[in-house]
C-alpha atoms as a PDB file:
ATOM      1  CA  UNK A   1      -4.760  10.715 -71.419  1.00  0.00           C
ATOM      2  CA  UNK A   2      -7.309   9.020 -73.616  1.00  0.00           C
ATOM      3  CA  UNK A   3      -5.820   5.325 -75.084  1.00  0.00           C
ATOM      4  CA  UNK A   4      -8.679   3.109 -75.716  1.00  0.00           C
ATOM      5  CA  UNK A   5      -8.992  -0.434 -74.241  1.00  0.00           C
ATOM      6  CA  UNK A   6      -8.560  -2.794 -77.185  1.00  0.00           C
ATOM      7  CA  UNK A   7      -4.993  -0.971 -77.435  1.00  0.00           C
ATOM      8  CA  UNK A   8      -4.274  -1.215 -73.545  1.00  0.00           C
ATOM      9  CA  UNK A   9      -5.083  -5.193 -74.043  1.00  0.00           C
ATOM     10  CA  UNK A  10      -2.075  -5.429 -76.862  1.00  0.00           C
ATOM     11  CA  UNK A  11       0.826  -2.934 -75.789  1.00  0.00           C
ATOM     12  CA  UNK A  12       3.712  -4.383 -74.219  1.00  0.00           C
ATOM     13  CA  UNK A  13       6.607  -3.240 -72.821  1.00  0.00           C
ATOM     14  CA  UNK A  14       9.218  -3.690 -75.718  1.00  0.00           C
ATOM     15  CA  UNK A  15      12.171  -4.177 -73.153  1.00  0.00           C
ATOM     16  CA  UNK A  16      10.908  -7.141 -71.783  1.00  0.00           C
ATOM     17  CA  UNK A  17       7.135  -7.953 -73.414  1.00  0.00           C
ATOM     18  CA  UNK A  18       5.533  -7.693 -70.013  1.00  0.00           C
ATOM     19  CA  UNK A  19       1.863  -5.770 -69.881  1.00  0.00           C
ATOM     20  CA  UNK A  20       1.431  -2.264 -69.106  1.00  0.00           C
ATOM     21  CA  UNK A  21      -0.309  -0.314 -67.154  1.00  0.00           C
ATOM     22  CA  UNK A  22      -1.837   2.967 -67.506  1.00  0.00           C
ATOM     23  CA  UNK A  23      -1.228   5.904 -64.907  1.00  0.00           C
ATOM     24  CA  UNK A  24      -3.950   8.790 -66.592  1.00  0.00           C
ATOM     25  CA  UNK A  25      -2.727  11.407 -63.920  1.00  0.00           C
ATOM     26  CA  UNK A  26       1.084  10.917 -64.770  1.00  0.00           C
ATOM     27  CA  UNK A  27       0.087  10.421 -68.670  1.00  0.00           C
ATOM     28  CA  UNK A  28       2.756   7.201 -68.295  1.00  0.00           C
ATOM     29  CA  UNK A  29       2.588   3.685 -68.708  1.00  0.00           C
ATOM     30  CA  UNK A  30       4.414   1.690 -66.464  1.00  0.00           C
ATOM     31  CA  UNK A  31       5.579  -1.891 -66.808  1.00  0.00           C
ATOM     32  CA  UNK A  32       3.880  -4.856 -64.498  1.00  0.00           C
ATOM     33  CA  UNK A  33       6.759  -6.762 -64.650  1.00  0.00           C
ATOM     34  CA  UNK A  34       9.212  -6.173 -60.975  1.00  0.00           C
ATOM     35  CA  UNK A  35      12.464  -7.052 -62.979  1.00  0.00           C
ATOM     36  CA  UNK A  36      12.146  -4.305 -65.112  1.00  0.00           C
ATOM     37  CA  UNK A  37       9.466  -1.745 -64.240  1.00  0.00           C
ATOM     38  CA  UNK A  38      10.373   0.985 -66.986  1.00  0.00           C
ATOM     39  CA  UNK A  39       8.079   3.498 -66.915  1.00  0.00           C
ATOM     40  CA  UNK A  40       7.081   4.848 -70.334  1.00  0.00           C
ATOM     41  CA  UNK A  41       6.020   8.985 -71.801  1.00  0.00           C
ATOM     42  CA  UNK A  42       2.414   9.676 -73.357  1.00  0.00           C
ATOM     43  CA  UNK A  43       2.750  12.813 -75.673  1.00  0.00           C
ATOM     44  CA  UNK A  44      -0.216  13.708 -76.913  1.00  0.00           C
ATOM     45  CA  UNK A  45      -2.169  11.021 -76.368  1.00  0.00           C
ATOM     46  CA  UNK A  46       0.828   8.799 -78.035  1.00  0.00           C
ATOM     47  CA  UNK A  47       2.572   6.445 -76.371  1.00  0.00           C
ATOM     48  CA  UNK A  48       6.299   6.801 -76.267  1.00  0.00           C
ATOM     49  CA  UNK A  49       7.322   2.818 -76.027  1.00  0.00           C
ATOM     50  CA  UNK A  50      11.055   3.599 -76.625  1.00  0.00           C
ATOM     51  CA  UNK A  51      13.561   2.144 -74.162  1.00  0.00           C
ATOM     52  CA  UNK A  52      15.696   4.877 -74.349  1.00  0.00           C
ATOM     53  CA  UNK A  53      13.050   7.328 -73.869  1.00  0.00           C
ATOM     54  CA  UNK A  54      11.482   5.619 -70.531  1.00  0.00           C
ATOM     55  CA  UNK A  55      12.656   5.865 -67.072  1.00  0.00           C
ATOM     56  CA  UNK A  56      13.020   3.719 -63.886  1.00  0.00           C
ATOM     57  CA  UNK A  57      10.582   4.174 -61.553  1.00  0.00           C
END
């Protein structure tokens, strides 16, 4: 999975604006927030940041 930095610094998680985090052997980004903790697709090098498309972890 190949997402450069200066877009890691502004992605969010759109359920509940927390950062996220970046798991390159799972191709996911997971939300730092405990409340919520969705855990979000990469396709293709694309991020998937759809609620209905992410998972609990």
């Amino acid at each position: 999975m190949k997402i450069d930095d200066w877009l890691m610094e502004i992605l969010t998680c759109p359920a509940c604006k927390s950062p996220l985090r970046a798991s390159a052997e799972a191709e996911e980004l997971t939300c730092t927030s405990a409340e919520c903790g969705l855990v979000y697709p990469v396709r293709d090098d694309i991020p998937v940041l759809l609620v209905d498309e992410a998972r609990k972890p």
